[in-house]
Protein backbone atom coordinates (compact mmCIF):
# COMPACT_ATOMS: atom_id res chain seq x y z
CA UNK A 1 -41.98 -30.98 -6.97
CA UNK A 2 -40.76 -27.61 -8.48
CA UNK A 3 -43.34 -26.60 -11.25
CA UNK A 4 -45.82 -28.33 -10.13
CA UNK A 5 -48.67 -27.47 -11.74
CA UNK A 6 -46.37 -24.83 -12.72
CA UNK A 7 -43.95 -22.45 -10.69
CA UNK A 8 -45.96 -19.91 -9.14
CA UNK A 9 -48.27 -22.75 -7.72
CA UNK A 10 -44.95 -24.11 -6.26
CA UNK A 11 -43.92 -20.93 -4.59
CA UNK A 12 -47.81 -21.34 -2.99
CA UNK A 13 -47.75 -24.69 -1.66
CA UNK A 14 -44.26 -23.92 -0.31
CA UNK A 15 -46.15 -21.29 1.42
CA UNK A 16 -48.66 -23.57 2.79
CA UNK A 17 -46.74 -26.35 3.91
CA UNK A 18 -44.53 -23.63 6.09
CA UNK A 19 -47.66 -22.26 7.44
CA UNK A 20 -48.21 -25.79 8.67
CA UNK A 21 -45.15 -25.94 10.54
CA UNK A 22 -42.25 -27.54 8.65
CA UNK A 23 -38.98 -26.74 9.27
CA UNK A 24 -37.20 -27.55 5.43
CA UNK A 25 -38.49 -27.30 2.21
CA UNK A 26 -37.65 -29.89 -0.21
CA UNK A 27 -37.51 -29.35 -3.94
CA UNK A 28 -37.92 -31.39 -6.46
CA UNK A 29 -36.47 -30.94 -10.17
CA UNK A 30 -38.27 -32.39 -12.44
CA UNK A 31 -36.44 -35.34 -14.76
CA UNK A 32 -37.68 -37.85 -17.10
CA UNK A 33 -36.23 -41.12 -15.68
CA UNK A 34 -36.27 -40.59 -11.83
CA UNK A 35 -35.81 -44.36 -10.77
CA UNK A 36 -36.31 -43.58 -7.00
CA UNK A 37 -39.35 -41.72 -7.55
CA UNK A 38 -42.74 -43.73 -7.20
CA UNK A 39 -46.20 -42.89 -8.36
CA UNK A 40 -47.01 -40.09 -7.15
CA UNK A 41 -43.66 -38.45 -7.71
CA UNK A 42 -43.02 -39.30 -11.03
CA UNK A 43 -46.95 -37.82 -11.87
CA UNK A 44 -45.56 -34.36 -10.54
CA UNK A 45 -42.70 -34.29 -12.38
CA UNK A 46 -44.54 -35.13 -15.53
CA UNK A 47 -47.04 -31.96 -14.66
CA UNK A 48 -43.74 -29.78 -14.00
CA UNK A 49 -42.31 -31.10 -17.40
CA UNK A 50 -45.38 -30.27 -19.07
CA UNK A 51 -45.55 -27.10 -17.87
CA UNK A 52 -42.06 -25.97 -19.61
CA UNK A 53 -40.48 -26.01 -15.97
CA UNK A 54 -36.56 -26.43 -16.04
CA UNK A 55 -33.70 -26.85 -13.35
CA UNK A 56 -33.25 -23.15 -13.43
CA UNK A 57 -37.01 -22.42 -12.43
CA UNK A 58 -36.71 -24.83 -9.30
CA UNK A 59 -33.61 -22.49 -8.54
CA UNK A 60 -35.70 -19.51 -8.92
CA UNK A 61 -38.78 -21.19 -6.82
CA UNK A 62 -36.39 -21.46 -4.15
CA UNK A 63 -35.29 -17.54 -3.96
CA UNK A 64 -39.11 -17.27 -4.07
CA UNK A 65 -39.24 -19.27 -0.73
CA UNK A 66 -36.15 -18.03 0.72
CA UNK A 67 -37.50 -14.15 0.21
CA UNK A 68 -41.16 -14.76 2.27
CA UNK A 69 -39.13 -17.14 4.38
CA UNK A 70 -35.87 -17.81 6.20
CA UNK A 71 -35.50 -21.33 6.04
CA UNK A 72 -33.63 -24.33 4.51
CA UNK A 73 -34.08 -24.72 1.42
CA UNK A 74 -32.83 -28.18 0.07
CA UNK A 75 -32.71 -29.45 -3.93
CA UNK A 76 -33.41 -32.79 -5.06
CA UNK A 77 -32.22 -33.64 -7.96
CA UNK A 78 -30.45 -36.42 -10.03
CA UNK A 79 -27.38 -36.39 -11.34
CA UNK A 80 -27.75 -35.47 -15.47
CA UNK A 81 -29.36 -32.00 -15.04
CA UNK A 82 -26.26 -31.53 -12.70
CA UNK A 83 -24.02 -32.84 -15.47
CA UNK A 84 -25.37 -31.14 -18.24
CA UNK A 85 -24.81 -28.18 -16.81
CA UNK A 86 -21.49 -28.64 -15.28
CA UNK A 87 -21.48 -29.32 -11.50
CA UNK A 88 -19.64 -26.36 -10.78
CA UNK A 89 -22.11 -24.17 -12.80
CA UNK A 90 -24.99 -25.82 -10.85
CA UNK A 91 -23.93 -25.48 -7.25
CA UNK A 92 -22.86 -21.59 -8.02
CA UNK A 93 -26.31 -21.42 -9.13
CA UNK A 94 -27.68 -22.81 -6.55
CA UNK A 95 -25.30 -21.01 -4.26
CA UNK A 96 -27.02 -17.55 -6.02
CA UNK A 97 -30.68 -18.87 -5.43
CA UNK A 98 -30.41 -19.24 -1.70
CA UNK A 99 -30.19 -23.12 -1.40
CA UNK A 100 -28.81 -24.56 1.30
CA UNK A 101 -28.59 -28.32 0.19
CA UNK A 102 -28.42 -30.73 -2.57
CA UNK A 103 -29.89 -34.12 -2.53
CA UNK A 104 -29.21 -36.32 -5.46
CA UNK A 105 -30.13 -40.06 -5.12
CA UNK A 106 -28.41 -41.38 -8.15
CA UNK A 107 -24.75 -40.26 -7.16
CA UNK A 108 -22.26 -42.96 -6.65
CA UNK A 109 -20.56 -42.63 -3.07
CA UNK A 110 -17.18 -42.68 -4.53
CA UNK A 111 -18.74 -39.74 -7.02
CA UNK A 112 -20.06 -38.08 -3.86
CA UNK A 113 -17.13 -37.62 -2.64
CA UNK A 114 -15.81 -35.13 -4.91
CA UNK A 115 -19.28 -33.52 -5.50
CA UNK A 116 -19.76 -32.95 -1.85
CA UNK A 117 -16.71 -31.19 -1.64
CA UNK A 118 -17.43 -28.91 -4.10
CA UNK A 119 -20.64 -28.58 -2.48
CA UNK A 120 -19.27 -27.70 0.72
CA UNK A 121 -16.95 -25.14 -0.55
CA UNK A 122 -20.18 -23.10 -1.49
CA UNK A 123 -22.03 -23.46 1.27
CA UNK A 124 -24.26 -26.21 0.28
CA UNK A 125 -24.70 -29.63 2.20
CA UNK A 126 -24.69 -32.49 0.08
CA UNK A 127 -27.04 -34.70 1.61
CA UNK A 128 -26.43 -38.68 1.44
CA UNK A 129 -29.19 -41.06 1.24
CA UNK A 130 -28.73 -44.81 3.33
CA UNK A 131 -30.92 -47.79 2.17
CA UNK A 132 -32.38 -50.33 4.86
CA UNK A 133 -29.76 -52.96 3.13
CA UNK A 134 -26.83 -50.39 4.01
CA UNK A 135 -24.79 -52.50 6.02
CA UNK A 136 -21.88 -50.74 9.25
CA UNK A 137 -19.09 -50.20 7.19
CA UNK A 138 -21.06 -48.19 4.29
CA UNK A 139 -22.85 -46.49 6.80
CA UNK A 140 -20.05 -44.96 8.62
CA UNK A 141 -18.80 -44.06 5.29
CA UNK A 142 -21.77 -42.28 3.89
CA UNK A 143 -22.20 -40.89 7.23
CA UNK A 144 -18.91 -39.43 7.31
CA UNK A 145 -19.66 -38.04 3.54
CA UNK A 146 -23.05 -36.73 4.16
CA UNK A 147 -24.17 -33.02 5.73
CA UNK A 148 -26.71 -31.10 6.84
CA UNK A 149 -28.37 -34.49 8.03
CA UNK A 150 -28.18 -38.24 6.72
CA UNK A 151 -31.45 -39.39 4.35
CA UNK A 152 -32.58 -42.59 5.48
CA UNK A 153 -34.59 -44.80 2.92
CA UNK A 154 -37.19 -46.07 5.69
CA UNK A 155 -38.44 -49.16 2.66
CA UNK A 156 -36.70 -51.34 0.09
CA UNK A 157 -38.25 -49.33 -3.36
CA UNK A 158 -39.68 -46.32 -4.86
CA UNK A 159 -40.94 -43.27 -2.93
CA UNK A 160 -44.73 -43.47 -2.17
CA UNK A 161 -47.55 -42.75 0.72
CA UNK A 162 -47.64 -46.49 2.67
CA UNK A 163 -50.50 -47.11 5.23
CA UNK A 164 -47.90 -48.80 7.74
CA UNK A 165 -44.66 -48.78 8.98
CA UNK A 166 -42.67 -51.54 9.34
CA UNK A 167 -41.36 -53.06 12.31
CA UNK A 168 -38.61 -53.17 10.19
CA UNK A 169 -38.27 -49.64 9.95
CA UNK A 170 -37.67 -49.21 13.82
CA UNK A 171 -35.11 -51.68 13.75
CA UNK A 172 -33.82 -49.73 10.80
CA UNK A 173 -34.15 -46.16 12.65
CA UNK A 174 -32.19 -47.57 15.74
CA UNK A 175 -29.77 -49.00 13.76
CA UNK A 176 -28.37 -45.94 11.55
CA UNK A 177 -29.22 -43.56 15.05
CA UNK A 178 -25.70 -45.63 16.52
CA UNK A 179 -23.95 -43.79 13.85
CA UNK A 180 -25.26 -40.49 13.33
CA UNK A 181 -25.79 -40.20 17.12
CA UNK A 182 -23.28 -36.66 17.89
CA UNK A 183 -22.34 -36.23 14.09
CA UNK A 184 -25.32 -35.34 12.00
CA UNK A 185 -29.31 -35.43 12.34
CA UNK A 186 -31.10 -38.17 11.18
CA UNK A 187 -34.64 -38.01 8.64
CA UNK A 188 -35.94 -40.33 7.57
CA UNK A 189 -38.26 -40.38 4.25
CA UNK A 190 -39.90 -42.74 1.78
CA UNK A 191 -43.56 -43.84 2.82
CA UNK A 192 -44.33 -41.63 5.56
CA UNK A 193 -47.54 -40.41 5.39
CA UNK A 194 -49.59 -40.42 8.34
CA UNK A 195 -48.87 -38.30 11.75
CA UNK A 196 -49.05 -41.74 14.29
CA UNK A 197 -45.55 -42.27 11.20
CA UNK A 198 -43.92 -39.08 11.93
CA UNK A 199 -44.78 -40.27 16.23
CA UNK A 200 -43.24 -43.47 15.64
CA UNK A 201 -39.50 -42.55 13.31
CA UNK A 202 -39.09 -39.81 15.80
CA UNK A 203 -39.51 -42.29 18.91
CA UNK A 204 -37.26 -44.84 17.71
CA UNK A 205 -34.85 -42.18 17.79
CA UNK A 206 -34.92 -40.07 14.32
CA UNK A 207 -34.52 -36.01 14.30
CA UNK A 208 -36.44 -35.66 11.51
CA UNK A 209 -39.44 -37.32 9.14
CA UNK A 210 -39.20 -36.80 5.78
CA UNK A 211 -42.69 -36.67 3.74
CA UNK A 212 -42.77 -36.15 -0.24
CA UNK A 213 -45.32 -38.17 -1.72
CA UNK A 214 -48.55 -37.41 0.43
CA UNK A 215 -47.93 -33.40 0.10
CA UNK A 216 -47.12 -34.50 -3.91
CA UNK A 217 -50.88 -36.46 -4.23
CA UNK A 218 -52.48 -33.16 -2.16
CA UNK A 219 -50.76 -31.01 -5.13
CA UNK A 220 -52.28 -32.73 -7.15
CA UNK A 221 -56.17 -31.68 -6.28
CA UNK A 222 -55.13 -27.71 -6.98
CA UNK A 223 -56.31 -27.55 -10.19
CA UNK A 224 -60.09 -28.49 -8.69
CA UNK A 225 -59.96 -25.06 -6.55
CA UNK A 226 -56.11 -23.47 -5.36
CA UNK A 227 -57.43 -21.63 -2.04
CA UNK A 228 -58.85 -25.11 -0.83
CA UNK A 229 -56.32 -27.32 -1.79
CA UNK A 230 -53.50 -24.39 -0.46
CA UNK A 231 -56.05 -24.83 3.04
CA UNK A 232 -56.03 -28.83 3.39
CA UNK A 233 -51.96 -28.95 2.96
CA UNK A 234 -51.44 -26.66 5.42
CA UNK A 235 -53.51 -28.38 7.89
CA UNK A 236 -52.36 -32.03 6.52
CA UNK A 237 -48.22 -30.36 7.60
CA UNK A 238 -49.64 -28.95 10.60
CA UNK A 239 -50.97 -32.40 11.93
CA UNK A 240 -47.33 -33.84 10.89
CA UNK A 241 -46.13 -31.29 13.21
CA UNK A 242 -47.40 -31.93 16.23
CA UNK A 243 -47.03 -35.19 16.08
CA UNK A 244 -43.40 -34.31 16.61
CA UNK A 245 -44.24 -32.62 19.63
CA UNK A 246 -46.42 -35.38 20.78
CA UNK A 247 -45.29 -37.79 23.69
């Protein structure tokens, strides 16, 4: 979550969770009515509210990442900042700040049509979220909309840490692989949390695991001491790592 505690703590845990090996950053801007977001999520963004943090210092926190490090940088956001501002407005600003994606969760499909467009034209992938209830035709739609890769919702609900996955989830994985399969990587996000998660999505066939929450609780404990909580991120991301490289 951008600004959370506050922005410069942002551009640190960045930091840390690169050092642990992942490959994208994700970042949040903070809103007061995120409906996807679950506990943990919706705590940050309170912190990042409270501490004065707007959509244009989550743009800034990602030149901050981009400068120390070359690597995707993607936005999540829903869609009222975006509006308020004027979409076009946003994506040239987000064009400016180095970001290489936009993921907003509440945006229509028929709306992300023309938004992804314009998204496109600057640069920017506009990345699509699929829900386990997404049935063949919708998926070949969104993934036929979508770039940079497709987001799929791995749970029915909010974002949140789970101890399990699903055998549902596999099914789920396998399922959405038959249409991404040559077009566009595949992550998959919401309740990953554990490495033996990150062995299992990739198995059944996903390019990617996607993991908020955890990293979001782990922010949390950075007020208690910055250098240790910075340490036990970095090493949390790491073990996510290898268990992509795991057989």
């Amino acid at each position: 979550m951008g600004g959370d505690p506050d922005p410069q703590a942002s551009v640190d845990v960045a930091e840390a969770v690169l050092k642990g090996g992942a490959d994208i950053i994700e970042l949040g801007i903070p809103f007061s009515d995120p409906i996807a977001d679950g506990r943990a999520v919706q705590a940050a963004g309170v912190r990042a509210l409270r501490s004065g943090t707007k959509p244009a210092d989550v743009l800034r926190i990602a030149t901050e990442v981009k400068k120390a490090r070359d690597v995707p940088v993607v936005v999540m956001t829903y869609f009222n900042p975006i509006l308020s501002r004027g979409a076009s407005a946003f994506l040239d600003a987000a064009r400016r700040s180095g970001v290489d994606g936009v993921i907003v969760p509440d945006l229509p499909l028929d709306e992300a049509r023309k938004f992804g467009s314009a998204a496109r034209a600057r640069g920017i992938d506009s990345v699509l979220l699929a829900a386990p209830t997404t049935g063949e035709e919708r998926m070949k739609k969104i993934v036929a909309n979508t770039s940079g890769f497709l987001y799929l919702v791995s749970v029915i609900g909010v974002t949140g840490a789970r101890e399990q996955l699903k055998d549902s989830t596999i099914r789920l994985v396998k399922f959405a692989k038959r249409f991404t399969q040559g077009k566009v990587p595949l992550a998959v996000g919401f309740g990953i949390s554990r490495p033996e998660h990150v062995r299992t999505v990739i198995g059944a066939g996903a390019d990617a695991a996607i993991v908020g929450s955890a990293i979001v609780d782990r922010v949390a404990a950075i007020e208690g001491g910055e250098d240790e909580a910075l340490g036990r991120i970095e090493a949390y991301v790491r073990s996510l790592k290898h268990a992509t490289m795991s057989p």
